[in-house]
Protein backbone atom coordinates (compact mmCIF):
# COMPACT_ATOMS: atom_id res chain seq x y z
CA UNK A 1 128.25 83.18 59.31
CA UNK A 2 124.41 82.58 58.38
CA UNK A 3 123.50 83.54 61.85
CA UNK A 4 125.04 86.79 62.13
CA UNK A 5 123.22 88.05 58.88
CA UNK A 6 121.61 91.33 59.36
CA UNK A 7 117.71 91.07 58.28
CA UNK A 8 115.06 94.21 58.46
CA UNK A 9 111.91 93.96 60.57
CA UNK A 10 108.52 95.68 61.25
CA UNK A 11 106.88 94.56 63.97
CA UNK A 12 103.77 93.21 64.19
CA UNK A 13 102.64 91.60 67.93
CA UNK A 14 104.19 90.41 71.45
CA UNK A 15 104.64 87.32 72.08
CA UNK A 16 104.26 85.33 75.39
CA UNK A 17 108.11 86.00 76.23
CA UNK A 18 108.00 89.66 75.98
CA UNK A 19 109.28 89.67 72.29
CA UNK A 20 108.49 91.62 69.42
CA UNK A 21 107.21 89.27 66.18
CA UNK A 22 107.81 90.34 63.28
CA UNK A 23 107.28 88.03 59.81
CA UNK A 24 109.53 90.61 56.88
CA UNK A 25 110.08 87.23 55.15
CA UNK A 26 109.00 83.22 54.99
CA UNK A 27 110.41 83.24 58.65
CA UNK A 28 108.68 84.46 61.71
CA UNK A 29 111.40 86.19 63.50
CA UNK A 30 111.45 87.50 67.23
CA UNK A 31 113.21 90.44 68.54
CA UNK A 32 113.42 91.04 72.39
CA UNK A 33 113.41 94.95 73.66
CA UNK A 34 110.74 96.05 70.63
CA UNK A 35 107.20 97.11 70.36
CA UNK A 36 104.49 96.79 67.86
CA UNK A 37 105.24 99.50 65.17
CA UNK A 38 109.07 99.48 65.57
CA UNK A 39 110.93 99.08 62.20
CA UNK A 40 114.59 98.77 62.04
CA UNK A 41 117.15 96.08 61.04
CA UNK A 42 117.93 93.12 63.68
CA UNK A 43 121.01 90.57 63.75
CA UNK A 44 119.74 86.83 63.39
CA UNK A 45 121.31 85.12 66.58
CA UNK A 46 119.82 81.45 65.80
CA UNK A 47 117.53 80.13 63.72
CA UNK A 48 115.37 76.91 63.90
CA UNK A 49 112.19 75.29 60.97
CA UNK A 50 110.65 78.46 60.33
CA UNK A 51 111.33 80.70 63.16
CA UNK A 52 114.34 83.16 63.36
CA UNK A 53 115.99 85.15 66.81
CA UNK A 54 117.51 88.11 66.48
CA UNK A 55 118.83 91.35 67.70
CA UNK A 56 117.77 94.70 67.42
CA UNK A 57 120.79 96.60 65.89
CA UNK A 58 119.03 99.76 64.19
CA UNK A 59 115.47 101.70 64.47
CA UNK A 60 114.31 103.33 62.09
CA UNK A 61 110.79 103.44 63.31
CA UNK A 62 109.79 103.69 67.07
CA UNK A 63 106.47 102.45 67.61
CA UNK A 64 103.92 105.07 69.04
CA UNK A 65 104.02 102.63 72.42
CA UNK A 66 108.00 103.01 73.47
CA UNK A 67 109.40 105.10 76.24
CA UNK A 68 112.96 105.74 77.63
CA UNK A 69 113.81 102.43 80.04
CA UNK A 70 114.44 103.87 83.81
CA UNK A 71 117.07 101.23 83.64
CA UNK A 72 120.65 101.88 82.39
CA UNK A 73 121.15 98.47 81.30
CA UNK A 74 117.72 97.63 79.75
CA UNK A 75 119.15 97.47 75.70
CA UNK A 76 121.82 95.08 77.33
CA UNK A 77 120.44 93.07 79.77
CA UNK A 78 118.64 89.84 78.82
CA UNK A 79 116.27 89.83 82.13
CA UNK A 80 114.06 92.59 81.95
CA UNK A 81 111.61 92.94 78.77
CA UNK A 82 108.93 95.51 79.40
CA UNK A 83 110.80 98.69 80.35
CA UNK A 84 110.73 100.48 76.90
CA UNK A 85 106.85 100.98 77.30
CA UNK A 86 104.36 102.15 80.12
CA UNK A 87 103.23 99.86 83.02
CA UNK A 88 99.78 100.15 82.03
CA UNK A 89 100.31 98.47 78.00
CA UNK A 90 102.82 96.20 79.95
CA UNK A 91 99.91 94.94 81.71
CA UNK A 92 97.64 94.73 78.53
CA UNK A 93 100.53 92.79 76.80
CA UNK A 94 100.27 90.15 79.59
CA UNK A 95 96.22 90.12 79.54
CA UNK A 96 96.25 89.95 76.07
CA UNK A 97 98.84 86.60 76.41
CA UNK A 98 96.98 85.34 79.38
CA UNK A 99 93.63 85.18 77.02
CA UNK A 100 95.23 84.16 74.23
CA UNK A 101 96.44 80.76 76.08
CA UNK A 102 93.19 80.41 77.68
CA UNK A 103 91.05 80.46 74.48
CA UNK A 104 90.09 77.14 74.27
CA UNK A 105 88.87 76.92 77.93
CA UNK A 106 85.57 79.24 79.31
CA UNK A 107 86.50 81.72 81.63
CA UNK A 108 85.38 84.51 82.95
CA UNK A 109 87.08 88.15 82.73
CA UNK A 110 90.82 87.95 83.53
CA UNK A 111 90.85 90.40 86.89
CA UNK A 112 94.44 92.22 87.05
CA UNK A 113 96.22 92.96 89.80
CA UNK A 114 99.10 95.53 89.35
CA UNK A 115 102.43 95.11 91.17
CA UNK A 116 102.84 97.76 93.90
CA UNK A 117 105.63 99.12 92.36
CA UNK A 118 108.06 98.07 89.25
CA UNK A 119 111.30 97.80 90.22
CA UNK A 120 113.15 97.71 93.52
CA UNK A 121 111.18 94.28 94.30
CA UNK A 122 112.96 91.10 94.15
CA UNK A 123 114.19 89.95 97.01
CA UNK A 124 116.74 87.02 95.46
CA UNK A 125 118.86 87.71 92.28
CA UNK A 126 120.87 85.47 90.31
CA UNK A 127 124.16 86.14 88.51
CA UNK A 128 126.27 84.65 86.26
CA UNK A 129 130.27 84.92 86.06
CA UNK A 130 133.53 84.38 83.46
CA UNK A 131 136.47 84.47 85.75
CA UNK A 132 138.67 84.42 83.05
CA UNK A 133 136.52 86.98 80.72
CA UNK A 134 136.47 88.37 84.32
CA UNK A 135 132.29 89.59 83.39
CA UNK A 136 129.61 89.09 85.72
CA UNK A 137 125.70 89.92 85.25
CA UNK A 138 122.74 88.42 83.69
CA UNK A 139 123.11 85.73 81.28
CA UNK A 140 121.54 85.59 77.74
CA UNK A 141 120.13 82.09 76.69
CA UNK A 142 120.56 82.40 73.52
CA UNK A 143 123.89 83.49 72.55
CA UNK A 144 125.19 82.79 76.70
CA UNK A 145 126.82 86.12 76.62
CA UNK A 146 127.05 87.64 80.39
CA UNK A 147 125.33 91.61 80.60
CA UNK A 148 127.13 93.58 83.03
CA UNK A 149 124.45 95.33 85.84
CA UNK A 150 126.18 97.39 88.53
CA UNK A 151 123.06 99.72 88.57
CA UNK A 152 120.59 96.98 88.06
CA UNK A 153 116.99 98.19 89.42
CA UNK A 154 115.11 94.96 90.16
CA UNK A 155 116.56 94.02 93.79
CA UNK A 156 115.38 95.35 96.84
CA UNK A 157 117.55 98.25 98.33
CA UNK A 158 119.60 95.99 99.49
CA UNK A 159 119.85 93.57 97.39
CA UNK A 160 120.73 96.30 94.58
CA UNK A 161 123.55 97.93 97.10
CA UNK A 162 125.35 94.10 97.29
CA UNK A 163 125.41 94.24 93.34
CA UNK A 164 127.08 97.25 93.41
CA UNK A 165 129.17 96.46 95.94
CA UNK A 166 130.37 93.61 94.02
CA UNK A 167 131.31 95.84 90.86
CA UNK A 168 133.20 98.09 92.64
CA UNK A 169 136.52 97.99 92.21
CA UNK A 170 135.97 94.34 90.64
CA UNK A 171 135.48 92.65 94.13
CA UNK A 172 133.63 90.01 92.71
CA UNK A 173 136.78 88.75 91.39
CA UNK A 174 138.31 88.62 95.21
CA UNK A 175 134.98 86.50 96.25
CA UNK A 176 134.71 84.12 93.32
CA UNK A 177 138.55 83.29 93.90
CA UNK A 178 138.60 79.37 94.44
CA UNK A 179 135.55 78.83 92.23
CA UNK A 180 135.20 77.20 88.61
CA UNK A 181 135.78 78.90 85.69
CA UNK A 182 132.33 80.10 85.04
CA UNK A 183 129.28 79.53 87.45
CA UNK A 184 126.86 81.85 89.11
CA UNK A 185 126.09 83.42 92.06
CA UNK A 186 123.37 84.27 94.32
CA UNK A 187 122.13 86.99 96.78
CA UNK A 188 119.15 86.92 98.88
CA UNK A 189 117.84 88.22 101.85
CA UNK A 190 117.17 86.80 104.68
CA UNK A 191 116.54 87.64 108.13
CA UNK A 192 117.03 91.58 107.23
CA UNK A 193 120.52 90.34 105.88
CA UNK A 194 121.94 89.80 102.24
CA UNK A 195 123.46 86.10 101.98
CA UNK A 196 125.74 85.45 99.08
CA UNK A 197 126.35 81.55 97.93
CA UNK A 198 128.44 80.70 95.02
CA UNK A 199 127.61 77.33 92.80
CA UNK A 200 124.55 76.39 95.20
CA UNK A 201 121.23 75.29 93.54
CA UNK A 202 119.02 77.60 93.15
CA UNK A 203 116.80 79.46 96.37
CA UNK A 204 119.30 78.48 98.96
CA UNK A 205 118.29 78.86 102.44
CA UNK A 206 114.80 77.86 101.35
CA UNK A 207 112.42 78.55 98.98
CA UNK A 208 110.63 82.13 99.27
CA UNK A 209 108.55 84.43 96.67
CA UNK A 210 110.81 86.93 95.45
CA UNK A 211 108.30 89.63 96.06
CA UNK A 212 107.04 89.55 99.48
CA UNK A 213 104.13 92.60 99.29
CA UNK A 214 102.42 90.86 96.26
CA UNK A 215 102.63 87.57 97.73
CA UNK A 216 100.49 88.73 100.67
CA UNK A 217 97.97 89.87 97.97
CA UNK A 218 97.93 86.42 96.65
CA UNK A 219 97.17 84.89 99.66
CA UNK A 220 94.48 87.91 100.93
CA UNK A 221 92.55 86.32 97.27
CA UNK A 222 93.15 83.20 98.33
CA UNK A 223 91.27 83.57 101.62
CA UNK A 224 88.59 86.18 100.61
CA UNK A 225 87.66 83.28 98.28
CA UNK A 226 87.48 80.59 100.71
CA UNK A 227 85.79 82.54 103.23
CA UNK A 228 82.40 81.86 102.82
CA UNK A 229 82.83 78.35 103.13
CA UNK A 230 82.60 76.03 106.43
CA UNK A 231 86.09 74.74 107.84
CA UNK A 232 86.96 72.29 105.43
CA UNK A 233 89.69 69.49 104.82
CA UNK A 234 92.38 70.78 102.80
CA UNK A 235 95.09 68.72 100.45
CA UNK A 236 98.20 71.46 99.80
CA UNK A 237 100.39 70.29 96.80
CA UNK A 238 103.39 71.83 96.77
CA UNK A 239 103.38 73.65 99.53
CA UNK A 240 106.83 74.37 101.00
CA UNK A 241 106.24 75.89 104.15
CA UNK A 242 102.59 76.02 104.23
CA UNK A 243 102.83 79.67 102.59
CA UNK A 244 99.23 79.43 100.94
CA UNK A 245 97.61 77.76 103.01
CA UNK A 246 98.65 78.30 106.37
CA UNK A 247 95.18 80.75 107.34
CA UNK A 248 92.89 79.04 105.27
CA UNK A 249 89.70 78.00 107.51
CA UNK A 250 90.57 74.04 107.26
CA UNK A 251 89.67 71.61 109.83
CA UNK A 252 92.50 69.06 108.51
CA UNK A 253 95.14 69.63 106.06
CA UNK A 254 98.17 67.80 104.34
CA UNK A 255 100.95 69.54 103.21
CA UNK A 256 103.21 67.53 100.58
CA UNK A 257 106.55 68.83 99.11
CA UNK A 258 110.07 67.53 99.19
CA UNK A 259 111.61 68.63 102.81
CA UNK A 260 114.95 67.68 104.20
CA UNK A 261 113.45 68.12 107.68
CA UNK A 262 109.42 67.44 108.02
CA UNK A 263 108.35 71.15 109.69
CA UNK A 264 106.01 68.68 111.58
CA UNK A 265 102.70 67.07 111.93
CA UNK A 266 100.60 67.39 108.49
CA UNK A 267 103.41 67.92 106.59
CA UNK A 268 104.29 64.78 104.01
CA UNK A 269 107.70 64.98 102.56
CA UNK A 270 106.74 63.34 98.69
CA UNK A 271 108.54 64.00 95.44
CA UNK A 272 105.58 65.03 93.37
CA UNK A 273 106.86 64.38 90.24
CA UNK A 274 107.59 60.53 91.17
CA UNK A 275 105.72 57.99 89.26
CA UNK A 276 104.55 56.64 92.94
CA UNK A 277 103.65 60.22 93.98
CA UNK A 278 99.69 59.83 93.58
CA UNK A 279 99.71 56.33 95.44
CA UNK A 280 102.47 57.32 98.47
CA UNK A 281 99.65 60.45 98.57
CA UNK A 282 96.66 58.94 98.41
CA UNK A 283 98.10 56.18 101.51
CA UNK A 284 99.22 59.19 103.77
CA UNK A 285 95.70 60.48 103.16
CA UNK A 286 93.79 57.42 104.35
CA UNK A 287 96.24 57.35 107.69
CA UNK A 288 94.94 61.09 108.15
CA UNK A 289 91.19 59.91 107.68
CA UNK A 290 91.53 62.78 105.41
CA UNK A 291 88.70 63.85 102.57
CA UNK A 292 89.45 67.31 100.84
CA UNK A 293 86.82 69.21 99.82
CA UNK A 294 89.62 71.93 98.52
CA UNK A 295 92.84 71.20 96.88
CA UNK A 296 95.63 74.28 96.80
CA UNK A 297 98.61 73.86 94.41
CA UNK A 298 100.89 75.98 93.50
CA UNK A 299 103.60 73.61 91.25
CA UNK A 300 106.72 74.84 89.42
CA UNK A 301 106.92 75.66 86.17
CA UNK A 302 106.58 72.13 84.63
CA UNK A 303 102.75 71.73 86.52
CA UNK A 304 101.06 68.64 87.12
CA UNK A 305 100.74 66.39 84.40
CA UNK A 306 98.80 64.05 86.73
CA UNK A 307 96.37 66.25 88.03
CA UNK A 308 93.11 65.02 87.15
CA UNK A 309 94.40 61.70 88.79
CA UNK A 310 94.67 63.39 92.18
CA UNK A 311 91.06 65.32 91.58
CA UNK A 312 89.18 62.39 90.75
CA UNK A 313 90.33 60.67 93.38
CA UNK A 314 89.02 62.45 96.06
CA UNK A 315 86.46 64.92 93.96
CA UNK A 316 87.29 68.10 96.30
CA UNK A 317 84.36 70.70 95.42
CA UNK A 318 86.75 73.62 94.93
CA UNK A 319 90.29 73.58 93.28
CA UNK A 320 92.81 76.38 93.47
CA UNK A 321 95.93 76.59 90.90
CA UNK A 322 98.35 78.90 91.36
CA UNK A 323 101.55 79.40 88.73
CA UNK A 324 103.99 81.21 87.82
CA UNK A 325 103.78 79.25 84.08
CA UNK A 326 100.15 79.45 82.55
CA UNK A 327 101.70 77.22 79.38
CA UNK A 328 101.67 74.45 82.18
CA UNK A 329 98.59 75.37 83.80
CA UNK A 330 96.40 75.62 80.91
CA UNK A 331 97.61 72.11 80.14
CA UNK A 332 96.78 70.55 83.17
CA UNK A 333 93.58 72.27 83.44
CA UNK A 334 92.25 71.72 80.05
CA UNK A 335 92.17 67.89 81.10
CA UNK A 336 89.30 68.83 83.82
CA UNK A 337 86.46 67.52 81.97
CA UNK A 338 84.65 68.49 85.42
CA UNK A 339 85.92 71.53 86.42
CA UNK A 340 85.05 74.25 85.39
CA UNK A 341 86.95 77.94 85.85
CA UNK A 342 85.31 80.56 88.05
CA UNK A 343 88.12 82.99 88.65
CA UNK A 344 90.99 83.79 86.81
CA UNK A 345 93.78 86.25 87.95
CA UNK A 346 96.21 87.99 86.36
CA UNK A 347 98.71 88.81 89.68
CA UNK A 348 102.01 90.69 88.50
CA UNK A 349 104.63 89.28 90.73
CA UNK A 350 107.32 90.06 88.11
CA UNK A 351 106.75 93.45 87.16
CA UNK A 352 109.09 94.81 83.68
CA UNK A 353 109.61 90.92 82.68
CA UNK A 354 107.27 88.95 80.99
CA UNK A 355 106.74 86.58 83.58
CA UNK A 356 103.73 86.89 85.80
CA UNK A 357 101.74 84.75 88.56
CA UNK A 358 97.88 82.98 87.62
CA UNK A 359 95.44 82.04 89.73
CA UNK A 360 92.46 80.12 89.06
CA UNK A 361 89.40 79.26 91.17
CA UNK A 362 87.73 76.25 89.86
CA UNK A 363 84.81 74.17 91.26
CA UNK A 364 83.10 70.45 90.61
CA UNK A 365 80.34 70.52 87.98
């Protein structure tokens, strides 16, 4: 088969995803788990117009940047991509990608903010299962093969004890009995206990940020920022339970986000991605007499087309983005013809992956 041919590589840069670019032919190709200066010979796993995925399967040439993983299950395991190479150029690889997507809008200096520590963080995991291939672990996109991680390192104490718990003698099997075929499971703590659901959407039990110390470091930012500024009226998109905003000097806020049960008064329960969002909004706001001068959001990982719509409707002086997708956010931002970026930060929620949270400050020219 064409994609299991076996194709050498040098590599040349990261990409945004954590992967190793290298271009040995007329086809760009990534490889995950490689550095810049690593030479070897990869495995194509799928290829698309111009662009090639592979496999490391042989190095011949370490680059000058690679280290031993801490992790046993690093080479195998889809979900971690910086653990062959030091914190610090793990950081530099995410500046670098952070200013890279930013280019084409001013900013200052990206300010980093290290994670407190690199593993032993996350405090809800995800796992997928084969029943019949009886394999459970972390599932690869790209070929859906299922990496076995009984001594996983990204979980909080606890959190890691449950996965091993469920490897040992194979009593994940026992628990899954009743379920589909293939599914996924999760485990996540809450109220200083690990909860285990099987088939459930995703962050059951309620939305929280995976790590909890860092979070609080968001939000410390967040109100240094706003300090200097008189109690204000405050429009929260996104907000879930208020976590942002909830010691922000306002005078007034509105809180929307989808909730089964309203937590109470200035809280708006609104699909944000409805086509009537902006309008059911924009009424609730006029019932509240309400005029933000700052608007918080903090959207998934698809953003806010619609943004500027929201902004020029009520022309708040000071805008705060957070996301855990700067793809997204750079798109909705580079529509802010008057806005302008004041702060950017660089926040490492998701230490050893290539994922990490952005913040910008932005304010009304």
């Amino acid at each position: 088969m064409q994609s299991q041919r076996m194709v050498p590589f040098k590599i040349i840069r990261m990409d945004s995803l954590g992967q190793g670019v290298s271009k040995e032919s007329d086809k760009i190709t990534f490889i995950p788990k490689t550095l810049p200066g690593d030479a070897g010979e990869a495995r194509i796993v799928a290829e698309r117009k111009g662009v090639s995925f592979a496999k490391m399967q042989s190095l011949k040439e370490a680059s000058p940047l690679r280290i031993d993983p801490v992790c046993p299950h690093f080479e195998s395991c889809p979900s971690c991509h910086y653990l062959h190479t030091p914190y610090e150029q793990e950081l530099i690889f995410k500046k670098e990608n952070l200013d890279f997507l930013f280019k084409k809008i001013p900013h200052p200096d990206i300010q980093v903010t290290p994670a407190i520590r690199r593993t032993g963080y996350r405090n809800r995991v995800q796992l997928h299962y084969d029943l019949p291939g009886k394999k459970l672990g972390m599932l690869d996109a790209k070929d859906h093969s299922i990496a076995p991680i009984p001594k996983c390192l990204i979980g909080r104490e606890a959190i890691a004890d449950k996965i091993k718990d469920f490897y040992f003698n194979s009593t994940w099997e026992r628990l899954a009995s009743g379920q589909p075929p293939q599914g996924h499971v999760e485990l996540y703590e809450q109220n200083n206990e690990v909860k285990v659901t099987w088939n459930a959407p995703y962050s059951e039990g309620g939305f929280t940020q995976v790590f909890e110390e860092m979070n609080l470091v968001l939000k410390s930012k967040l109100e240094n920022w706003l300090a200097s500024l008189p109690a204000f009226e405050l429009l929260d998109l996104f907000a879930g339970n208020g976590n942002l905003s909830d010691k922000l000097n306002h005078s007034k806020r509105l809180c929307v986000d989808m909730y089964a049960k309203s937590p109470g008064f200035g809280f708006f329960s609104q699909d944000l991605y409805d086509e009537k969002a902006f309008f059911k909004v924009r009424q609730k706001m006029q019932e509240m007499q309400l005029k933000p001068s700052v608007i918080v959001l903090d959207p998934p990982r698809s953003g806010l087309k619609n943004l500027e719509q929201f902004l020029e409707e009520s022309r708040p002086k000071h805008v705060v983005y957070v996301s855990c997708d700067p793809h997204t956010m750079v798109r909705d931002i580079s529509t802010l013809g008057r806005y302008r970026v004041v702060e950017l930060h660089l926040i490492d929620f998701f230490p050893s992956t290539f994922h990490f949270e952005t913040m910008a400050f932005l304010e009304r020219i």
